[in-house]
PDB file of N, CA and C in Angstrom:
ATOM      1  N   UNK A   1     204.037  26.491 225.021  1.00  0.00           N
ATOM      2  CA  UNK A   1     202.772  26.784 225.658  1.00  0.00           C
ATOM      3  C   UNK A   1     202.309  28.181 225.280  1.00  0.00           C
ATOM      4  N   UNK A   2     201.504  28.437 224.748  1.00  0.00           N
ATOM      5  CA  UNK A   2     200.377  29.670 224.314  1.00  0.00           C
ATOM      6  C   UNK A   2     201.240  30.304 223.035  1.00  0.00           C
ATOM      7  N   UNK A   3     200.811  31.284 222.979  1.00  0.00           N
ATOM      8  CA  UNK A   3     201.481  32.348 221.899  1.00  0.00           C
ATOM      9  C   UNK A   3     202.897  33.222 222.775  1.00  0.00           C
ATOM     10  N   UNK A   4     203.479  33.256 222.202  1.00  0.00           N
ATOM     11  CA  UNK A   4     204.647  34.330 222.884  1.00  0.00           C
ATOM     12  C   UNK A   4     204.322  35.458 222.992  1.00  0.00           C
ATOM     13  N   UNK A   5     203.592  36.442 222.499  1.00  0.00           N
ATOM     14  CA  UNK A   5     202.945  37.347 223.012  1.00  0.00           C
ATOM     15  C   UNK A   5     201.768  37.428 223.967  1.00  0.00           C
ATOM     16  N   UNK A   6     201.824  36.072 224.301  1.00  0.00           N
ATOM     17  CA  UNK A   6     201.297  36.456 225.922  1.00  0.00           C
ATOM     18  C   UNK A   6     202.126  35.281 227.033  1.00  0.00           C
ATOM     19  N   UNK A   7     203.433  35.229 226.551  1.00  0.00           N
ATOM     20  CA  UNK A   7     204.161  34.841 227.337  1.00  0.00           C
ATOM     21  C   UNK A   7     204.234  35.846 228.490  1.00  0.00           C
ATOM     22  N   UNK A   8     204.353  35.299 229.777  1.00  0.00           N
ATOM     23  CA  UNK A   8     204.741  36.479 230.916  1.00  0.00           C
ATOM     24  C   UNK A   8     203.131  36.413 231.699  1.00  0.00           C
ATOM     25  N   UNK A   9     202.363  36.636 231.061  1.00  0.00           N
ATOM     26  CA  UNK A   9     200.859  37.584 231.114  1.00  0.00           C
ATOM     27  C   UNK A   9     200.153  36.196 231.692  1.00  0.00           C
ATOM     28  N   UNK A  10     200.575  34.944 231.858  1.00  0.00           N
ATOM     29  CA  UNK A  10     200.140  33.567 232.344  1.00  0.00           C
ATOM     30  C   UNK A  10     200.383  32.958 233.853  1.00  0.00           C
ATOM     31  N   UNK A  11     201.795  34.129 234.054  1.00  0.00           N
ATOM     32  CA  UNK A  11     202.376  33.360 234.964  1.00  0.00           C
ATOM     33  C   UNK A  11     203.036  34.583 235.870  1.00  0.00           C
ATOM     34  N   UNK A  12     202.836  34.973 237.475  1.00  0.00           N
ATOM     35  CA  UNK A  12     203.157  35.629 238.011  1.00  0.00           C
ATOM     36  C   UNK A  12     201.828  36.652 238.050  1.00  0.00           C
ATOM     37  N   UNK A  13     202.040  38.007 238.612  1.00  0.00           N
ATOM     38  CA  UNK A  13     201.251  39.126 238.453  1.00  0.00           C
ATOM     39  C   UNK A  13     200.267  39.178 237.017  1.00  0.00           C
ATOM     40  N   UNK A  14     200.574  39.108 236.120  1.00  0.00           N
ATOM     41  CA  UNK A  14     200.213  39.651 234.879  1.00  0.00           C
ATOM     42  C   UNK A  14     198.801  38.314 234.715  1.00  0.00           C
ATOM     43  N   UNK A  15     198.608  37.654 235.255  1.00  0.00           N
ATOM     44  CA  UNK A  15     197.727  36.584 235.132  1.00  0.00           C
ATOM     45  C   UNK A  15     196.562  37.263 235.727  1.00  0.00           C
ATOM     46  N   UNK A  16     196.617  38.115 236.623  1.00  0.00           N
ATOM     47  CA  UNK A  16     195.420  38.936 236.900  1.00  0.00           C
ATOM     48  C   UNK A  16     195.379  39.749 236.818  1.00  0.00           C
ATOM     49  N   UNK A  17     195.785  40.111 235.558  1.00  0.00           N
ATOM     50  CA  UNK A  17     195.489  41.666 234.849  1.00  0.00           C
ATOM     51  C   UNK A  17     194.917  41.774 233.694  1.00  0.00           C
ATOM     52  N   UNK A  18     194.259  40.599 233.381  1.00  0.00           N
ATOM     53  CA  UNK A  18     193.266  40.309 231.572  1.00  0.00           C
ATOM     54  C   UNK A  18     192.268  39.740 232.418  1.00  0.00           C
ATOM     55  N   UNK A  19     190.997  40.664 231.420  1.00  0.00           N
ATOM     56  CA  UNK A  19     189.998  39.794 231.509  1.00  0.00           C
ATOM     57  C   UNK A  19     189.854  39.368 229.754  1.00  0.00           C
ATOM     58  N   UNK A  20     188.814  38.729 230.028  1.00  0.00           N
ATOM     59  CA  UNK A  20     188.461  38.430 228.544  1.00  0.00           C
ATOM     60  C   UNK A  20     187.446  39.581 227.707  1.00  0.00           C
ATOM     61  N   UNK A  21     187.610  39.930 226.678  1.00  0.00           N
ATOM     62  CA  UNK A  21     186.537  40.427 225.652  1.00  0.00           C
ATOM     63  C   UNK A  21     186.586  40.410 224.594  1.00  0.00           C
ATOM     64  N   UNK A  22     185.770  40.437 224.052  1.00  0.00           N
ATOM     65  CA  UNK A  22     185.238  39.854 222.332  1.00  0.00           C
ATOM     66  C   UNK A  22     184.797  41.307 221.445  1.00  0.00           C
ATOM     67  N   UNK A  23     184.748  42.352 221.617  1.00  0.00           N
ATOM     68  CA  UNK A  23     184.029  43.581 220.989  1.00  0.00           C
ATOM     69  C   UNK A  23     183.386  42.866 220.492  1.00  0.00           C
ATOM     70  N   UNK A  24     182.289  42.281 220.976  1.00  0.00           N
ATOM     71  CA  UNK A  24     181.099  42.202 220.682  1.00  0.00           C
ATOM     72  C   UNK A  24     180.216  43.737 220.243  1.00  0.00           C
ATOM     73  N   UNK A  25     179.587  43.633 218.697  1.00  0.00           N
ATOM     74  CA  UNK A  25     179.232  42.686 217.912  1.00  0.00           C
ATOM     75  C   UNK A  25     179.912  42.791 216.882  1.00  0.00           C
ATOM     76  N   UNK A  26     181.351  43.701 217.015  1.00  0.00           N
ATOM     77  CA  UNK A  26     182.456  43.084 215.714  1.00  0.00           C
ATOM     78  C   UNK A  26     182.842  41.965 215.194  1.00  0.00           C
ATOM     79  N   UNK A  27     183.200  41.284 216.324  1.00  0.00           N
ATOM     80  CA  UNK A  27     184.073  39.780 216.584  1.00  0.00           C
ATOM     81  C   UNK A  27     182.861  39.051 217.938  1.00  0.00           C
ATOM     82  N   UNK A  28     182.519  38.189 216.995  1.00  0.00           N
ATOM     83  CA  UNK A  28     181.706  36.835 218.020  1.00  0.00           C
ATOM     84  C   UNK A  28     182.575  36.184 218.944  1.00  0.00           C
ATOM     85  N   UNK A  29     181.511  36.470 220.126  1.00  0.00           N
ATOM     86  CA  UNK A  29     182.349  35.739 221.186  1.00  0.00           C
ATOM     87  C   UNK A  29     183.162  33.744 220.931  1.00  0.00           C
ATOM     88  N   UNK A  30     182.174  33.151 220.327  1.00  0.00           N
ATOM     89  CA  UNK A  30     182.832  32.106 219.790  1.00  0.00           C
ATOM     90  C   UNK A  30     184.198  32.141 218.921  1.00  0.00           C
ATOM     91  N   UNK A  31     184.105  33.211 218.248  1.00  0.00           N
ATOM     92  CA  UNK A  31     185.451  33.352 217.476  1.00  0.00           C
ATOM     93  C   UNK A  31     186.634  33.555 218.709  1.00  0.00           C
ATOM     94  N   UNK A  32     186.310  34.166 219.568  1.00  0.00           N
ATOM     95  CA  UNK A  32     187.092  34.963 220.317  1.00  0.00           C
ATOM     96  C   UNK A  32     187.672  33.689 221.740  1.00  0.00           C
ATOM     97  N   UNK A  33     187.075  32.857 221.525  1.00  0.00           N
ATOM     98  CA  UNK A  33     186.600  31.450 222.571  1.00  0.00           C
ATOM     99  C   UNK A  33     187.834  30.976 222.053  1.00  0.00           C
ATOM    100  N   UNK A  34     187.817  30.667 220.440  1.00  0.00           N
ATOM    101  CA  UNK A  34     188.957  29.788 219.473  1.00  0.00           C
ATOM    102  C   UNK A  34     189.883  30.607 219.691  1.00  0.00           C
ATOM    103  N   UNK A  35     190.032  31.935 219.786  1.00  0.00           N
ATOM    104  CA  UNK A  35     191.803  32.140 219.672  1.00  0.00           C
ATOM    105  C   UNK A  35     192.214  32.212 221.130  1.00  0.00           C
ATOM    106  N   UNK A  36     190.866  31.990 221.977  1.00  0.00           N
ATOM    107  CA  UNK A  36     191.943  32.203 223.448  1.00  0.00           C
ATOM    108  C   UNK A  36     192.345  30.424 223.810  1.00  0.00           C
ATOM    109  N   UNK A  37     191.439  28.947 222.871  1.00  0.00           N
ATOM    110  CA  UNK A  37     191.906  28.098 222.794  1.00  0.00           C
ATOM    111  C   UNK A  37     193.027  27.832 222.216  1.00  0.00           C
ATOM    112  N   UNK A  38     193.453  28.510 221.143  1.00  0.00           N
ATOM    113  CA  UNK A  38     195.011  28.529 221.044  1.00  0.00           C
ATOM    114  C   UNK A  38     196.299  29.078 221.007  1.00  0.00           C
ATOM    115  N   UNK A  39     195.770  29.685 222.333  1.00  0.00           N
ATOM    116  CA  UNK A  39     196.752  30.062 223.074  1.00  0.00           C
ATOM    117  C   UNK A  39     197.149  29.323 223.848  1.00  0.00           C
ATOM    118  N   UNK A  40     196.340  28.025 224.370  1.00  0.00           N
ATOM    119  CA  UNK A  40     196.931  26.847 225.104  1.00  0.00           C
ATOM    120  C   UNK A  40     197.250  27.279 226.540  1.00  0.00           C
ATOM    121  N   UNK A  41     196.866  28.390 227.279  1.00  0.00           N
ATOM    122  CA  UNK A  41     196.484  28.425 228.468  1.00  0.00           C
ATOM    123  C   UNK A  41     196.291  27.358 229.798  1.00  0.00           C
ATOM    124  N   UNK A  42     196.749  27.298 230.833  1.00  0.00           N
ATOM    125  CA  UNK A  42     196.689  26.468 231.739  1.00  0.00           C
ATOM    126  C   UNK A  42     195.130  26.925 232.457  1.00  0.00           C
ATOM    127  N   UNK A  43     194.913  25.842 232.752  1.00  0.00           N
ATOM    128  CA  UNK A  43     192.825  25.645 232.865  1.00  0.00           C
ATOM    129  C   UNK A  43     192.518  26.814 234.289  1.00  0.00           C
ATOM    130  N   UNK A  44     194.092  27.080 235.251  1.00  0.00           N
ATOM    131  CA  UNK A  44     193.755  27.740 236.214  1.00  0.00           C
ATOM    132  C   UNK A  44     193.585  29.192 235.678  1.00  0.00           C
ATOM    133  N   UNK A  45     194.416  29.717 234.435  1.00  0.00           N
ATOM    134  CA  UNK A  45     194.521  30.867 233.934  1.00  0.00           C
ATOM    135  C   UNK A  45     193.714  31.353 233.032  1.00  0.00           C
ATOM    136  N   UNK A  46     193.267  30.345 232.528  1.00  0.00           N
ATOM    137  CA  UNK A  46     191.845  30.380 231.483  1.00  0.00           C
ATOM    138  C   UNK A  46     191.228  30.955 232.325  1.00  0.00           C
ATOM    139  N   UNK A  47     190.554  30.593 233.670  1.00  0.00           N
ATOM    140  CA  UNK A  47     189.636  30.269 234.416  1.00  0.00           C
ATOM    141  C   UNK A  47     189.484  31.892 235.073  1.00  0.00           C
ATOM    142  N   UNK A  48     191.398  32.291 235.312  1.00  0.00           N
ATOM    143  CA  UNK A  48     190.963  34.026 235.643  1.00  0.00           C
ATOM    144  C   UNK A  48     190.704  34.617 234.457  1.00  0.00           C
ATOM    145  N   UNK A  49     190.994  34.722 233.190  1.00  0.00           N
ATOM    146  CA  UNK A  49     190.683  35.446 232.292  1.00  0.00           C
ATOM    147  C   UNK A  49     188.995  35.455 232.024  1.00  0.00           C
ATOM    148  N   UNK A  50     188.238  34.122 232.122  1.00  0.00           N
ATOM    149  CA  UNK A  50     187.088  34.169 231.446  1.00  0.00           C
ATOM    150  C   UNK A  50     185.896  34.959 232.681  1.00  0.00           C
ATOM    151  N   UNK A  51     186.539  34.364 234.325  1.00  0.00           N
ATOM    152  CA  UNK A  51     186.031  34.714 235.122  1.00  0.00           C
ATOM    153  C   UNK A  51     186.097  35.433 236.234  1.00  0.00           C
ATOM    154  N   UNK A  52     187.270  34.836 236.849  1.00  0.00           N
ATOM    155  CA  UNK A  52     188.147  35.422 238.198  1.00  0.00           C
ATOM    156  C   UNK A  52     188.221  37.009 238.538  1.00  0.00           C
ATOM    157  N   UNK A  53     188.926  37.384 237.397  1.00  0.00           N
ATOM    158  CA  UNK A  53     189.622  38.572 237.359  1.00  0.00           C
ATOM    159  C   UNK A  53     188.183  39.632 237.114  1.00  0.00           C
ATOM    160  N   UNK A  54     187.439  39.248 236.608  1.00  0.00           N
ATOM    161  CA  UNK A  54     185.783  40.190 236.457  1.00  0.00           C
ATOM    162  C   UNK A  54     185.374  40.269 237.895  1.00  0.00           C
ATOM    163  N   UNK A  55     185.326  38.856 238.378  1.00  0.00           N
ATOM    164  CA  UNK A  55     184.788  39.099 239.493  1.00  0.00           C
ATOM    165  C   UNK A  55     185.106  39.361 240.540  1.00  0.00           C
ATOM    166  N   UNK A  56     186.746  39.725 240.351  1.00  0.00           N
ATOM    167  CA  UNK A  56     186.771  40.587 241.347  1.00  0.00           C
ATOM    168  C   UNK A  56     186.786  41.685 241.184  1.00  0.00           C
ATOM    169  N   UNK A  57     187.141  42.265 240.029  1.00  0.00           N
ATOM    170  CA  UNK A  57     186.791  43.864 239.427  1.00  0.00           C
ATOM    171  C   UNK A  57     185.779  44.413 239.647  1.00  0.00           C
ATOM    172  N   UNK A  58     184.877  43.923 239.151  1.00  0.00           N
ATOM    173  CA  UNK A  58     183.082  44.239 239.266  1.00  0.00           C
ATOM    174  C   UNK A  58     182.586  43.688 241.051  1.00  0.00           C
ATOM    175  N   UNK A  59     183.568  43.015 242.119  1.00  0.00           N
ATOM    176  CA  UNK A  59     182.601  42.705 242.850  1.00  0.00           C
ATOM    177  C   UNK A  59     181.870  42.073 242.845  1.00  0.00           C
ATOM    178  N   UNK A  60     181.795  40.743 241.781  1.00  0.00           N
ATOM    179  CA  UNK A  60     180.708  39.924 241.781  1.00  0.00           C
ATOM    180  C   UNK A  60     180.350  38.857 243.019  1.00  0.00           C
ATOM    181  N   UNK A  61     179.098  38.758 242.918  1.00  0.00           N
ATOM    182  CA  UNK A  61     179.768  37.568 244.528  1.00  0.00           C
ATOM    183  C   UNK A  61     179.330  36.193 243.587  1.00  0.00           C
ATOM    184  N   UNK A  62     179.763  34.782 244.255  1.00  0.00           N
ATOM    185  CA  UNK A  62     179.572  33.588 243.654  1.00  0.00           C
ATOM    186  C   UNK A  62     180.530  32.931 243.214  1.00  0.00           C
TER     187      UNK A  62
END
């Protein structure tokens, strides 16, 4: 399951400590979409990286 360098970082604490980013406009966010698809991520951990973890950083409400 995922890459081994982000073994650990999926499961326990470390799952809410990434958000996602792309350095946009170096690297396109679509490019950046494909390598976090194969990493093979579980849909709950995807779900803090792309969103969770922002929103609670930033305070977002929704």
């Amino acid at each position: 399951m995922g890459s081994p360098r982000w073994r650990g970082r999926d499961e326990g604490a470390g799952r809410h400590r990434v958000l996602f980013g792309s350095n946009f406009p170096m690297i396109q966010p679509a490019k950046c979409m494909g390598q976090l698809d194969a990493l093979d991520l579980a849909e709950d951990v995807r779900r803090l990286f792309l969103y969770e973890n922002a929103k609670k950083v930033f305070r977002l409400e929704g």
